[in-house]
C-alpha atoms as a PDB file:
ATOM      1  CA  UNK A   1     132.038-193.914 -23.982  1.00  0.00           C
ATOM      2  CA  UNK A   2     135.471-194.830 -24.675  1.00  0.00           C
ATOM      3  CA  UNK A   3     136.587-192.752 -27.276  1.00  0.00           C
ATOM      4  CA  UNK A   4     139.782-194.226 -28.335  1.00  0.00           C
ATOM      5  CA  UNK A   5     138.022-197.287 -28.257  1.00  0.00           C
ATOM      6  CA  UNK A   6     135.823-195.801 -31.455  1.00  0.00           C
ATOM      7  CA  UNK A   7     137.839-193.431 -32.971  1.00  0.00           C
ATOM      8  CA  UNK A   8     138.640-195.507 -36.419  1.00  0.00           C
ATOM      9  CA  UNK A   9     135.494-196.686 -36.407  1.00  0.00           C
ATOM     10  CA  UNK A  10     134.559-192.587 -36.657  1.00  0.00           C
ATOM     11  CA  UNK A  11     137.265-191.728 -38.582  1.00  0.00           C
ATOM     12  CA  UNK A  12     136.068-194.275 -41.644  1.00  0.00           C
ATOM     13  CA  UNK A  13     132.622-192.961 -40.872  1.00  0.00           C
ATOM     14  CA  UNK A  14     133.430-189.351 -41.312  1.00  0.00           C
ATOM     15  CA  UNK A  15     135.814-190.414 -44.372  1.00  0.00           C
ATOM     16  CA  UNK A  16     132.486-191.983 -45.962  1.00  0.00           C
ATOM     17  CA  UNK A  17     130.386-189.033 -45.010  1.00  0.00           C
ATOM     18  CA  UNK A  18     132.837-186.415 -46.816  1.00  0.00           C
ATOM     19  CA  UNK A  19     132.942-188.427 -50.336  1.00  0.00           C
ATOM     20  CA  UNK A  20     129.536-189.146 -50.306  1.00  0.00           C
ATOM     21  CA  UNK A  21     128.014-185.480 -49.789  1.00  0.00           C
ATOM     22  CA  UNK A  22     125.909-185.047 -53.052  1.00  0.00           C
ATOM     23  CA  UNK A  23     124.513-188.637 -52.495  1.00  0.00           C
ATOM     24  CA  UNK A  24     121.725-189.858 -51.037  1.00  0.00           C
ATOM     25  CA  UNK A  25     123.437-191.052 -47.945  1.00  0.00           C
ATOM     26  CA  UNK A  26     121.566-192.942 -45.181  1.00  0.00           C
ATOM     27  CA  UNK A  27     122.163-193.861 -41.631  1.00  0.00           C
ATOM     28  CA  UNK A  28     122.000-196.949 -42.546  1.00  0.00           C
ATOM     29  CA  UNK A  29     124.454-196.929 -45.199  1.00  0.00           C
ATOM     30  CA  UNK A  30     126.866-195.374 -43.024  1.00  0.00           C
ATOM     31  CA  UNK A  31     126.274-197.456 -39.971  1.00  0.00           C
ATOM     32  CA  UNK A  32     127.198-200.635 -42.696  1.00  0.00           C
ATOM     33  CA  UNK A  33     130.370-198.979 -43.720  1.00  0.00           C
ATOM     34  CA  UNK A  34     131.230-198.852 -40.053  1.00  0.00           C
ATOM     35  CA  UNK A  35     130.244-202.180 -39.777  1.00  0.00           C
ATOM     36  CA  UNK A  36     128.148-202.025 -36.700  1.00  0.00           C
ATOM     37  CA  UNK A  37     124.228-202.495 -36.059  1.00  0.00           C
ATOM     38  CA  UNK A  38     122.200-198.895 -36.773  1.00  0.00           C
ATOM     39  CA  UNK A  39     121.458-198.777 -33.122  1.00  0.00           C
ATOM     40  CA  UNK A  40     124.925-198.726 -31.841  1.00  0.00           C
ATOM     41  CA  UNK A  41     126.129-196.612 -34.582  1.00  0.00           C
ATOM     42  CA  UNK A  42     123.844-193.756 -33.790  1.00  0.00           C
ATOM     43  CA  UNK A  43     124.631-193.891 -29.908  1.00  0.00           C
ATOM     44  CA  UNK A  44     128.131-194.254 -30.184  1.00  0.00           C
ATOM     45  CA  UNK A  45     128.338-191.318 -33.215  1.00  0.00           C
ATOM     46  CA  UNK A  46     126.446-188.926 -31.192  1.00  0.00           C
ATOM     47  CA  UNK A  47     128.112-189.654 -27.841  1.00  0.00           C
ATOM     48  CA  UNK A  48     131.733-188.436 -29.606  1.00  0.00           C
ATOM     49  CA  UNK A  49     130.655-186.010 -32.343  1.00  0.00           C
ATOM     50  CA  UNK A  50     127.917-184.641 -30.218  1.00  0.00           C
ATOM     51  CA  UNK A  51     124.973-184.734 -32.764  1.00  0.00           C
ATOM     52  CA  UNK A  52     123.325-187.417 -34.636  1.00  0.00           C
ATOM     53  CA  UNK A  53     124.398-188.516 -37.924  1.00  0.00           C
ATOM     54  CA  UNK A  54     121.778-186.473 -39.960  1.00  0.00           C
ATOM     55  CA  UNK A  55     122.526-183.525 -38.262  1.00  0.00           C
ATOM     56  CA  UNK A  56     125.856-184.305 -39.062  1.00  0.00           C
ATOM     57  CA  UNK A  57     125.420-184.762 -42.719  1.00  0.00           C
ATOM     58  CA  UNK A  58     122.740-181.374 -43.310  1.00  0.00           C
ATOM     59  CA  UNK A  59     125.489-179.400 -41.167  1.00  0.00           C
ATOM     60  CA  UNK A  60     128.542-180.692 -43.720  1.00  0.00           C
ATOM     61  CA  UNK A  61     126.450-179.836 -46.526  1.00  0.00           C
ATOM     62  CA  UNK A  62     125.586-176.357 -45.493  1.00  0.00           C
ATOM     63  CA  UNK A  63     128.995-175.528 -44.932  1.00  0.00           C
ATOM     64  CA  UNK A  64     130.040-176.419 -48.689  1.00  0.00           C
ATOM     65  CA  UNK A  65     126.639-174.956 -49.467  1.00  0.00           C
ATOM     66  CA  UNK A  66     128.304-171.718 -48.373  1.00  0.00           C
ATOM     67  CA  UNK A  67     131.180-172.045 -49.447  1.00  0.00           C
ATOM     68  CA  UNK A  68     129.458-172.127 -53.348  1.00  0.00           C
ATOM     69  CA  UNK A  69     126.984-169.501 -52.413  1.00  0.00           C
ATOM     70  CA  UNK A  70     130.074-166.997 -51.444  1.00  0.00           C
ATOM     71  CA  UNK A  71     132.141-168.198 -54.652  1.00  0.00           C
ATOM     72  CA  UNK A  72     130.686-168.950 -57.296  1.00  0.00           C
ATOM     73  CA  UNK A  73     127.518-167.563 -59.263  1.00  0.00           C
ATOM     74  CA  UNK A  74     125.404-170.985 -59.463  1.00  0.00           C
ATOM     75  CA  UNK A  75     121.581-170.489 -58.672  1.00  0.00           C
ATOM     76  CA  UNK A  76     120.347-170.737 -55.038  1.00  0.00           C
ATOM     77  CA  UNK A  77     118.046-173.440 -56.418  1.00  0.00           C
ATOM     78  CA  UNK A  78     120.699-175.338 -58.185  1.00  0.00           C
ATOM     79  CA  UNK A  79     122.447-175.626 -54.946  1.00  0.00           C
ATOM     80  CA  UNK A  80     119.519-176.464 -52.717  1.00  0.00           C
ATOM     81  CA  UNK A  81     119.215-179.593 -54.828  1.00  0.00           C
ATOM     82  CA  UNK A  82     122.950-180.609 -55.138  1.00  0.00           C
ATOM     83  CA  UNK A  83     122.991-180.543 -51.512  1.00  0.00           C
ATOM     84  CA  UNK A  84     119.577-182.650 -51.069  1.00  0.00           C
ATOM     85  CA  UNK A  85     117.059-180.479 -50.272  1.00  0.00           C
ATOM     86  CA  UNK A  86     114.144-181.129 -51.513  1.00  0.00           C
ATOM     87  CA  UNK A  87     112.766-177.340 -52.208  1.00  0.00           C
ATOM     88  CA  UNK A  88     114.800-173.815 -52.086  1.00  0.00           C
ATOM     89  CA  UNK A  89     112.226-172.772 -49.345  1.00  0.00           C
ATOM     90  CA  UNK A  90     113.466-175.986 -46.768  1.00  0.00           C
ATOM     91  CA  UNK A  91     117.291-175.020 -48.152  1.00  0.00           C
ATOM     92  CA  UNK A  92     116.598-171.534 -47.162  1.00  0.00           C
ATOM     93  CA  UNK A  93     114.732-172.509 -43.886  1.00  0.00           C
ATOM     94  CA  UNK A  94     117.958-174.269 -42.962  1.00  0.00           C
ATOM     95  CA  UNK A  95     120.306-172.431 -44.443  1.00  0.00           C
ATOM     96  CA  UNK A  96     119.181-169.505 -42.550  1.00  0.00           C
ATOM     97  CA  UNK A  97     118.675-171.143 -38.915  1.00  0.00           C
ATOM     98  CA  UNK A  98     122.848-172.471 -39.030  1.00  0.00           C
ATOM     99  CA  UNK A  99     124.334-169.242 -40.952  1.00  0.00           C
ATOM    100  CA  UNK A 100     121.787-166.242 -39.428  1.00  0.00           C
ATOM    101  CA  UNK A 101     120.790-164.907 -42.702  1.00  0.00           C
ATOM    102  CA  UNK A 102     119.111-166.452 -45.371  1.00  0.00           C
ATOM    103  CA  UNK A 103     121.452-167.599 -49.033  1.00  0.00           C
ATOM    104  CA  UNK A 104     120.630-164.468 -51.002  1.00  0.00           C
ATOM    105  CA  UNK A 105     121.888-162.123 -48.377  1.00  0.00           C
ATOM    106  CA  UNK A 106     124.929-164.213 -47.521  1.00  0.00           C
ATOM    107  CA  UNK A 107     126.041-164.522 -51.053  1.00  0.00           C
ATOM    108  CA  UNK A 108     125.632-160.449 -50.913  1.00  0.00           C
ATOM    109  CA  UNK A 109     127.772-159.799 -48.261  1.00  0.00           C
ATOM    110  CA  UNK A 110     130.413-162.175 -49.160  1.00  0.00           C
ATOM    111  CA  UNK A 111     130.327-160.551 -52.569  1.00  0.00           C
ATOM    112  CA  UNK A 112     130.161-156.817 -51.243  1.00  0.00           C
ATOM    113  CA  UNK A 113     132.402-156.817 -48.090  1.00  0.00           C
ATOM    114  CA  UNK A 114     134.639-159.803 -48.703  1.00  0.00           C
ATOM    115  CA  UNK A 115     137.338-159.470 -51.238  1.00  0.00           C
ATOM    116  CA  UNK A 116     140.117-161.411 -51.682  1.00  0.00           C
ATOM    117  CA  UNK A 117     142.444-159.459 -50.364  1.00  0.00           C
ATOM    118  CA  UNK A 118     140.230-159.159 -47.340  1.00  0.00           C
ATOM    119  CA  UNK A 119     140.220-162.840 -46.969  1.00  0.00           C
ATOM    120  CA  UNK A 120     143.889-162.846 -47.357  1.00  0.00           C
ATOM    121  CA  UNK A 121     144.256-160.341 -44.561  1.00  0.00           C
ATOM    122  CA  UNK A 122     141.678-162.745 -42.177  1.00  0.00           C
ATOM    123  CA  UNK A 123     144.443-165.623 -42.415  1.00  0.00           C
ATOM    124  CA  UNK A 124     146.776-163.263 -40.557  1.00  0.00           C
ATOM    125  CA  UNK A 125     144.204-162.052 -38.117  1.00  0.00           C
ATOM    126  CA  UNK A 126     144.120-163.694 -34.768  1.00  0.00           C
ATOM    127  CA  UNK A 127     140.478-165.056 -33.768  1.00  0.00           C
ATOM    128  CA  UNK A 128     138.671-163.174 -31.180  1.00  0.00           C
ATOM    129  CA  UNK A 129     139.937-164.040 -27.416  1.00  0.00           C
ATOM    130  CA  UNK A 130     142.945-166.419 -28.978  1.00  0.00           C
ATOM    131  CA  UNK A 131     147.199-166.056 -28.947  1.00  0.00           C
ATOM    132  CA  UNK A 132     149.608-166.850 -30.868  1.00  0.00           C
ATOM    133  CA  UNK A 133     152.274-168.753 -29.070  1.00  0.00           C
ATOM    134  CA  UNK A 134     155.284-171.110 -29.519  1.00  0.00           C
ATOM    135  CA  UNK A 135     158.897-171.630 -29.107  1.00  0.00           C
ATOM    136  CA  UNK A 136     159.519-170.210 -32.865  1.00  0.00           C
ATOM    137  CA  UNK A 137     155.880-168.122 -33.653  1.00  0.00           C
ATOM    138  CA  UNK A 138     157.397-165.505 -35.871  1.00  0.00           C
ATOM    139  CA  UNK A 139     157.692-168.477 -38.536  1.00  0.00           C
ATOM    140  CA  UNK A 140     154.243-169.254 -38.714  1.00  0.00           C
ATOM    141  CA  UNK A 141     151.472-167.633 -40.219  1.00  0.00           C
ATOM    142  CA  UNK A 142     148.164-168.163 -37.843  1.00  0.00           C
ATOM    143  CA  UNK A 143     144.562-166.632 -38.451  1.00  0.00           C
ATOM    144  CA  UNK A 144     141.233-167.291 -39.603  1.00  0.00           C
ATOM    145  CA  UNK A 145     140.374-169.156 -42.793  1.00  0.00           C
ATOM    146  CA  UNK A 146     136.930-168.591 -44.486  1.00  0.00           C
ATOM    147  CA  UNK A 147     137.223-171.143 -47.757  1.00  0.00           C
ATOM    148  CA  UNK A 148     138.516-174.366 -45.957  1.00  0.00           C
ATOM    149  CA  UNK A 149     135.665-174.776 -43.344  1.00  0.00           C
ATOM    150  CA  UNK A 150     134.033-177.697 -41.488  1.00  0.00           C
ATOM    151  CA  UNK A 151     130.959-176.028 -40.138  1.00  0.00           C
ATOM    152  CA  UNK A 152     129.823-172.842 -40.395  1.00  0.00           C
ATOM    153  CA  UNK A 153     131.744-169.418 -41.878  1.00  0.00           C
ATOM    154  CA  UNK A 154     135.377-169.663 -41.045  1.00  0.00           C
ATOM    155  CA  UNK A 155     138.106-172.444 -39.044  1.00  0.00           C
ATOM    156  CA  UNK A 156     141.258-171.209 -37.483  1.00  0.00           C
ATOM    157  CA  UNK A 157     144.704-171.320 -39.530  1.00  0.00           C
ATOM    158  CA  UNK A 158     148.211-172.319 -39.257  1.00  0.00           C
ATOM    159  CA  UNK A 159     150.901-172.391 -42.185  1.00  0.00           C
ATOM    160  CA  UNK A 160     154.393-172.484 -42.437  1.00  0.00           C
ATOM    161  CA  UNK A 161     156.512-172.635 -45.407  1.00  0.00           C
ATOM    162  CA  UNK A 162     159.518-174.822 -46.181  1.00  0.00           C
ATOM    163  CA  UNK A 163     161.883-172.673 -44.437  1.00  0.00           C
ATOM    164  CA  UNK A 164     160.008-173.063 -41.338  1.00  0.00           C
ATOM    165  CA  UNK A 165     162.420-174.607 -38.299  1.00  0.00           C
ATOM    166  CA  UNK A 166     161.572-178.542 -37.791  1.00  0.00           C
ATOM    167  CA  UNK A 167     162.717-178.151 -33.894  1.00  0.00           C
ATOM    168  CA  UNK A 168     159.998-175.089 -33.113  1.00  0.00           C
ATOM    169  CA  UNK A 169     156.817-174.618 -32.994  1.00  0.00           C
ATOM    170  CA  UNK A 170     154.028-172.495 -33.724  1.00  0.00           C
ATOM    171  CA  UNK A 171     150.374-172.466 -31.918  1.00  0.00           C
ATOM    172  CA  UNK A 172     146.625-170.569 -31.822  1.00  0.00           C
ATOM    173  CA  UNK A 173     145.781-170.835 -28.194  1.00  0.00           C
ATOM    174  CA  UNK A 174     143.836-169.884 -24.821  1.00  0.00           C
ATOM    175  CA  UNK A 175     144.811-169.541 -21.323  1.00  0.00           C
ATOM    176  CA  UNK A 176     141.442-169.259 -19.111  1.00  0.00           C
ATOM    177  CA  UNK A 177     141.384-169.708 -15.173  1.00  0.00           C
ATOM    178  CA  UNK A 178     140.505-173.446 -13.545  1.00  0.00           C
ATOM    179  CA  UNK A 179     138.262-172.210 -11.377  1.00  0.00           C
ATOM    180  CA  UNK A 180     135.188-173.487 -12.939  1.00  0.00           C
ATOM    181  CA  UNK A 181     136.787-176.598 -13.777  1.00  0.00           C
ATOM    182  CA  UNK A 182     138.476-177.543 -10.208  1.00  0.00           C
ATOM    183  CA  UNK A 183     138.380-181.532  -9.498  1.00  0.00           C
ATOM    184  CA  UNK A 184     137.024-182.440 -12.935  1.00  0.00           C
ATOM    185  CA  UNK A 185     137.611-184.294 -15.523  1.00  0.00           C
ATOM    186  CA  UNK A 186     137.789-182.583 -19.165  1.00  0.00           C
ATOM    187  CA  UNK A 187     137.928-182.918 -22.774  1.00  0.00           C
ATOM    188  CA  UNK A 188     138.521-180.541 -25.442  1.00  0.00           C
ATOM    189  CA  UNK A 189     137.809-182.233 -28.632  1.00  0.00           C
ATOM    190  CA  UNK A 190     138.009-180.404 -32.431  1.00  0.00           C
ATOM    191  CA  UNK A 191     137.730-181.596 -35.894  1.00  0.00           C
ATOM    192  CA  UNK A 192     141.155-181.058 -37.755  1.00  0.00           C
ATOM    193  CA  UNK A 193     142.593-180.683 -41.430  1.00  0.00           C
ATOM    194  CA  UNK A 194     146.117-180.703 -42.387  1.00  0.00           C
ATOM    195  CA  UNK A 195     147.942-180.632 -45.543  1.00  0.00           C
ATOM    196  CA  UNK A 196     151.448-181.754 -45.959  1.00  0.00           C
ATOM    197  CA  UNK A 197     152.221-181.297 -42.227  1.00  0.00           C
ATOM    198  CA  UNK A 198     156.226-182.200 -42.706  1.00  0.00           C
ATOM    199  CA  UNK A 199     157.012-183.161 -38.923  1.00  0.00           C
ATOM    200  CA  UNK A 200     153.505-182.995 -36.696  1.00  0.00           C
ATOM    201  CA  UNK A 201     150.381-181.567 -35.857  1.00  0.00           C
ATOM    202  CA  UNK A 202     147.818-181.836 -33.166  1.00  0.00           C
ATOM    203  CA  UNK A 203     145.722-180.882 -30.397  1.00  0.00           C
ATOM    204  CA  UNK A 204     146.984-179.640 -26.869  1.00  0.00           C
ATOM    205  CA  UNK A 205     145.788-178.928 -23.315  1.00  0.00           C
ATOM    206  CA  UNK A 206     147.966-177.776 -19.941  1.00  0.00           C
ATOM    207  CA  UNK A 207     146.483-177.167 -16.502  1.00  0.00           C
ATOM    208  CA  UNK A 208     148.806-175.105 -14.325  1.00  0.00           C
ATOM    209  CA  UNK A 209     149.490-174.841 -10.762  1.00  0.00           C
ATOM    210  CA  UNK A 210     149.351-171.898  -8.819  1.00  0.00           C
ATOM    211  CA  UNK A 211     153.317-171.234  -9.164  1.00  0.00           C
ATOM    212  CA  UNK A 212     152.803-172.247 -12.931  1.00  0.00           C
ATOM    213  CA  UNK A 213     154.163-175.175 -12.621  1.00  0.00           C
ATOM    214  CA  UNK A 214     152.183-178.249 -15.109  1.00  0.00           C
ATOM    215  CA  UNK A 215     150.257-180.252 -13.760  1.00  0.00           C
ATOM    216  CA  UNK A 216     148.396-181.925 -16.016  1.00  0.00           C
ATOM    217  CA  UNK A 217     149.820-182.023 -20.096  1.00  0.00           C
ATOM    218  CA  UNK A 218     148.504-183.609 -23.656  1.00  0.00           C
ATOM    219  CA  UNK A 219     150.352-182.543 -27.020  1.00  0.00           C
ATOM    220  CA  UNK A 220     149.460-185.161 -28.669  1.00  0.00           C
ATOM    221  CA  UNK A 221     153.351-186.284 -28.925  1.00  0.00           C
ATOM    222  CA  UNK A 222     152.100-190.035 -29.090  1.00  0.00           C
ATOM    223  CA  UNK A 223     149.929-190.024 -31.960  1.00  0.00           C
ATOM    224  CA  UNK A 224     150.845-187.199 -33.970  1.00  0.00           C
ATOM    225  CA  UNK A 225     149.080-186.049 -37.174  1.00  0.00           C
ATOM    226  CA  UNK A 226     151.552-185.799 -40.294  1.00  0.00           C
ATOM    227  CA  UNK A 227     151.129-185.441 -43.986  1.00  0.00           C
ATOM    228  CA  UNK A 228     147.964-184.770 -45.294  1.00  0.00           C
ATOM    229  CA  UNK A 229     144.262-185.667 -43.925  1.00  0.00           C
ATOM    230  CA  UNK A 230     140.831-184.405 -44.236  1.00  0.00           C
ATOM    231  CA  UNK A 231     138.651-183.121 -41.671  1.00  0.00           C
ATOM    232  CA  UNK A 232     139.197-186.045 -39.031  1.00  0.00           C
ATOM    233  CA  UNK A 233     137.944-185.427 -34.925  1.00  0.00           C
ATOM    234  CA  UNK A 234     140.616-185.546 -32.436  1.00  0.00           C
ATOM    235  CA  UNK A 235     140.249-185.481 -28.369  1.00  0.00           C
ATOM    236  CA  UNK A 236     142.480-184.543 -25.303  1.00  0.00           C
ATOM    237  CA  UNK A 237     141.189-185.708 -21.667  1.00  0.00           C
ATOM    238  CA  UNK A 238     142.581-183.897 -18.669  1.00  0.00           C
ATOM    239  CA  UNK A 239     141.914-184.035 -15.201  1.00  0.00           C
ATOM    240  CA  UNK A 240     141.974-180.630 -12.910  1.00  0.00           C
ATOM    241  CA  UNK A 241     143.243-180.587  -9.618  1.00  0.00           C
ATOM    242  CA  UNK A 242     141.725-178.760  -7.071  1.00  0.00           C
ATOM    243  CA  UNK A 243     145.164-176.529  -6.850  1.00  0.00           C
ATOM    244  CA  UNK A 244     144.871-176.137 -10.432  1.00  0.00           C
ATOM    245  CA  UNK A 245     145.051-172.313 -11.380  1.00  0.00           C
ATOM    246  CA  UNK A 246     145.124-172.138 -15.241  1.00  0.00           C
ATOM    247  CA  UNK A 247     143.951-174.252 -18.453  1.00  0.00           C
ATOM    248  CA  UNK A 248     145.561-173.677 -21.985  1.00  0.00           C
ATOM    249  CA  UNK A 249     144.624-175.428 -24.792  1.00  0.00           C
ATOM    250  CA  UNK A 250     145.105-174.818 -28.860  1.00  0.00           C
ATOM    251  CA  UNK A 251     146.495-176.587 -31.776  1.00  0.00           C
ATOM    252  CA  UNK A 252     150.147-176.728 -32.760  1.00  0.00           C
ATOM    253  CA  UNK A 253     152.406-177.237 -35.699  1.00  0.00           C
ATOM    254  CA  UNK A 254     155.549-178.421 -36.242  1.00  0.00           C
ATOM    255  CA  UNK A 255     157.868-177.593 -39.201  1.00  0.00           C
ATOM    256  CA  UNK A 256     156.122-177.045 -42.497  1.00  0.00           C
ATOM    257  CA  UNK A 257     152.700-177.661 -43.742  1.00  0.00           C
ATOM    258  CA  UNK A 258     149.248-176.015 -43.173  1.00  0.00           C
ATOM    259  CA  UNK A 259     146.606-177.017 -39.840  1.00  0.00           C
ATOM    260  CA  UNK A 260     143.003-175.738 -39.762  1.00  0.00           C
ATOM    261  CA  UNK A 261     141.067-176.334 -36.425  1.00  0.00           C
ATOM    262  CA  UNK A 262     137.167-176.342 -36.461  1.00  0.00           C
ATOM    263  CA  UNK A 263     133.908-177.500 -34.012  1.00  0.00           C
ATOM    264  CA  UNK A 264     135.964-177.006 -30.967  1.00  0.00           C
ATOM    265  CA  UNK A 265     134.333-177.983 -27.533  1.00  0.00           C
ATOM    266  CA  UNK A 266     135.436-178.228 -24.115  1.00  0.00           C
ATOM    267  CA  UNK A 267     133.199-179.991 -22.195  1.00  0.00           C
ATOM    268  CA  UNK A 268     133.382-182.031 -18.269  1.00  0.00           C
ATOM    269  CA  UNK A 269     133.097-185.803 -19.012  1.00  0.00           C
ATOM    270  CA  UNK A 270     133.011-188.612 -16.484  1.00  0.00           C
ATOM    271  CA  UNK A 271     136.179-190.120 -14.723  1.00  0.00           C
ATOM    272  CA  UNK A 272     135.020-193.342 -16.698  1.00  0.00           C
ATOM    273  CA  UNK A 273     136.611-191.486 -19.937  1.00  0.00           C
ATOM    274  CA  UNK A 274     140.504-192.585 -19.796  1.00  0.00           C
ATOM    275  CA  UNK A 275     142.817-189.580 -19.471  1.00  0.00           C
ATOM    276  CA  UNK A 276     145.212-188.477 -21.578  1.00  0.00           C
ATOM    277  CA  UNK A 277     147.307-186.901 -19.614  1.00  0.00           C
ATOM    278  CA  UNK A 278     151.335-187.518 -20.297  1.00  0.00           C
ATOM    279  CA  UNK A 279     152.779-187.690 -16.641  1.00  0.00           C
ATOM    280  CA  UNK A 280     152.450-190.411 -14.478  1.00  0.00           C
ATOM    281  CA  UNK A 281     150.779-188.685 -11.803  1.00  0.00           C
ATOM    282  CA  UNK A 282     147.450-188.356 -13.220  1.00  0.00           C
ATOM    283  CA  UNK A 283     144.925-188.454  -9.920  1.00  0.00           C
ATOM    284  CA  UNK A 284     144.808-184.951  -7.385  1.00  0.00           C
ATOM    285  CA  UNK A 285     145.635-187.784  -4.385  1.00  0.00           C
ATOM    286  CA  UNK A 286     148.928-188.639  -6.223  1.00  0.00           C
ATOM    287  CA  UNK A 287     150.128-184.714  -6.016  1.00  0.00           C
ATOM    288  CA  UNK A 288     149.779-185.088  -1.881  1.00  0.00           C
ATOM    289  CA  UNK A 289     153.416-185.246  -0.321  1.00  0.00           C
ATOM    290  CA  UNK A 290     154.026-188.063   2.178  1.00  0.00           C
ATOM    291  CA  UNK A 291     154.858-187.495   5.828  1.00  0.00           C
ATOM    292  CA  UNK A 292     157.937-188.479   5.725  1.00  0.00           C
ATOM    293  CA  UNK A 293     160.688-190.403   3.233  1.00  0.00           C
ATOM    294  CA  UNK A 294     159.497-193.762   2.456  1.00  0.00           C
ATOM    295  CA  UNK A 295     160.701-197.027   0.458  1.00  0.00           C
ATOM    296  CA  UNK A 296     164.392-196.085   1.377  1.00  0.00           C
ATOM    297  CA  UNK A 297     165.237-199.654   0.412  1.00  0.00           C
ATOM    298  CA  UNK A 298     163.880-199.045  -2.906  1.00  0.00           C
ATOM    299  CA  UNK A 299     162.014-202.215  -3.479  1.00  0.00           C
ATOM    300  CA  UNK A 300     159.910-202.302  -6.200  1.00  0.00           C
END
């Protein structure tokens, strides 16, 4: 599935999605605002998101479910039904099967162990297992964010204020060995919010050599994400090499303005998914050396 191809075709589906929540929203009407037949629109959406629209739309409404369970006092009941579910027993039911407990006890423990200040605190917390790195990290503030969320309890963070340098940057990111990954093709994909992002945003991946020298490399330089946005899904494809000895991958920002990163996979896809990648050189039998000079009369 070509996801470039799609992608504004998901985008306005997503957009539709969002500011229809607490509406009765269909496939159907969906797949219309898209303007595609229901079929393809359901085998296209779940190719690239990676679940079917309604799972979509009961995971979306969850999340803000949550989010009004852990901040504000309305009734579990009231909720259930803002949200579309037809009884608090099937909102609990679900509720409980995404989140681990069921409403009443997550509203408790947001209410007994997370204060504000707490919360505060999280958005200068590194995630478990991620880095902070950049050419100018000091000026960014990077952690985890519990009240702007796209699924689930909490979405990684970056801010900078207006005195942040427009030249640096600032990034939450992993470095993992290749090793699993040797001779494939991957994507990392991730839903992503910004809010007046002054210079650029975006996705990333690297895959290293053994001498750490890139061989592979996506920032997203060519279609950057600026201003402000709601929750849209971005991709990076990558091949791996079979010298490859490292992956990184993360989300950057440039210069001021706040990023939150959520639903991040990293998956093998087929070679029939176009690559991203920024060099030239973009196939393992391009990085062979030839026996000996050639084209010395450099025709074209």
């Amino acid at each position: 599935m070509l996801y470039n191809e799609y992608k504004d075709m998901i985008d306005r589906s997503i957009r539709y999605i969002e500011q229809h929540l607490l509406e009765d929203i269909r496939l159907e009407h969906v797949a219309n605002h898209a303007a595609v037949s229901m079929f393809h629109f359901h085998r296209i959406f779940q190719s690239i998101v990676g679940m079917s629209v309604t799972e979509y739309i009961r995971q979306r409404r969850l999340t803000h479910a949550g989010g009004e369970l852990a901040r504000t006092d309305k009734r579990v009941l009231d909720i259930a039904i803002d949200y579309k579910f037809g009884t608090q027993e099937a909102f609990s039911r679900a509720f409980k099967k995404m989140f681990g407990m069921p409403p009443k006890q997550y509203r408790n423990y947001y209410s007994s162990f997370v204060t504000v200040k707490e919360e505060k605190e999280m958005m200068t917390k590194l995630p478990q297992g991620w880095i902070r790195g950049g050419s100018h990290p000091e000026e960014y503030e990077m952690g985890v964010n519990t009240e702007v969320v796209h699924r689930g309890k909490t979405s990684g963070r970056i801010h900078a204020g207006e005195d942040a340098s427009k030249e640096g940057f600032g990034s939450l990111a992993q470095l993992f060995k290749a090793k699993h990954y040797l001779g494939k093709r991957i994507r990392l994909s991730a839903f992503v919010k910004t809010d007046k992002v002054a210079v650029r945003a975006g996705l990333w991946m690297r895959v290293d050599g053994p001498e750490n020298e890139v061989l592979q490399l996506d920032n997203m330089e060519d279609r950057p994400i600026t201003g402000t946005n709601d929750w849209q899904l971005h991709t990076v494809v990558l091949d791996v090499p079979k010298q490859s000895a490292a992956i990184a991958f993360g989300v950057m920002l440039t210069g001021p303005g706040t990023v939150w990163i959520d639903e991040i996979r990293l998956e093998e896809v087929d070679h029939k998914v176009p690559s991203s990648n920024m060099f030239a050189l973009d196939s393992e039998e391009e990085y062979e050396l030839p026996d000996g000079p050639i084209n010395l009369e450099l025709n074209p």
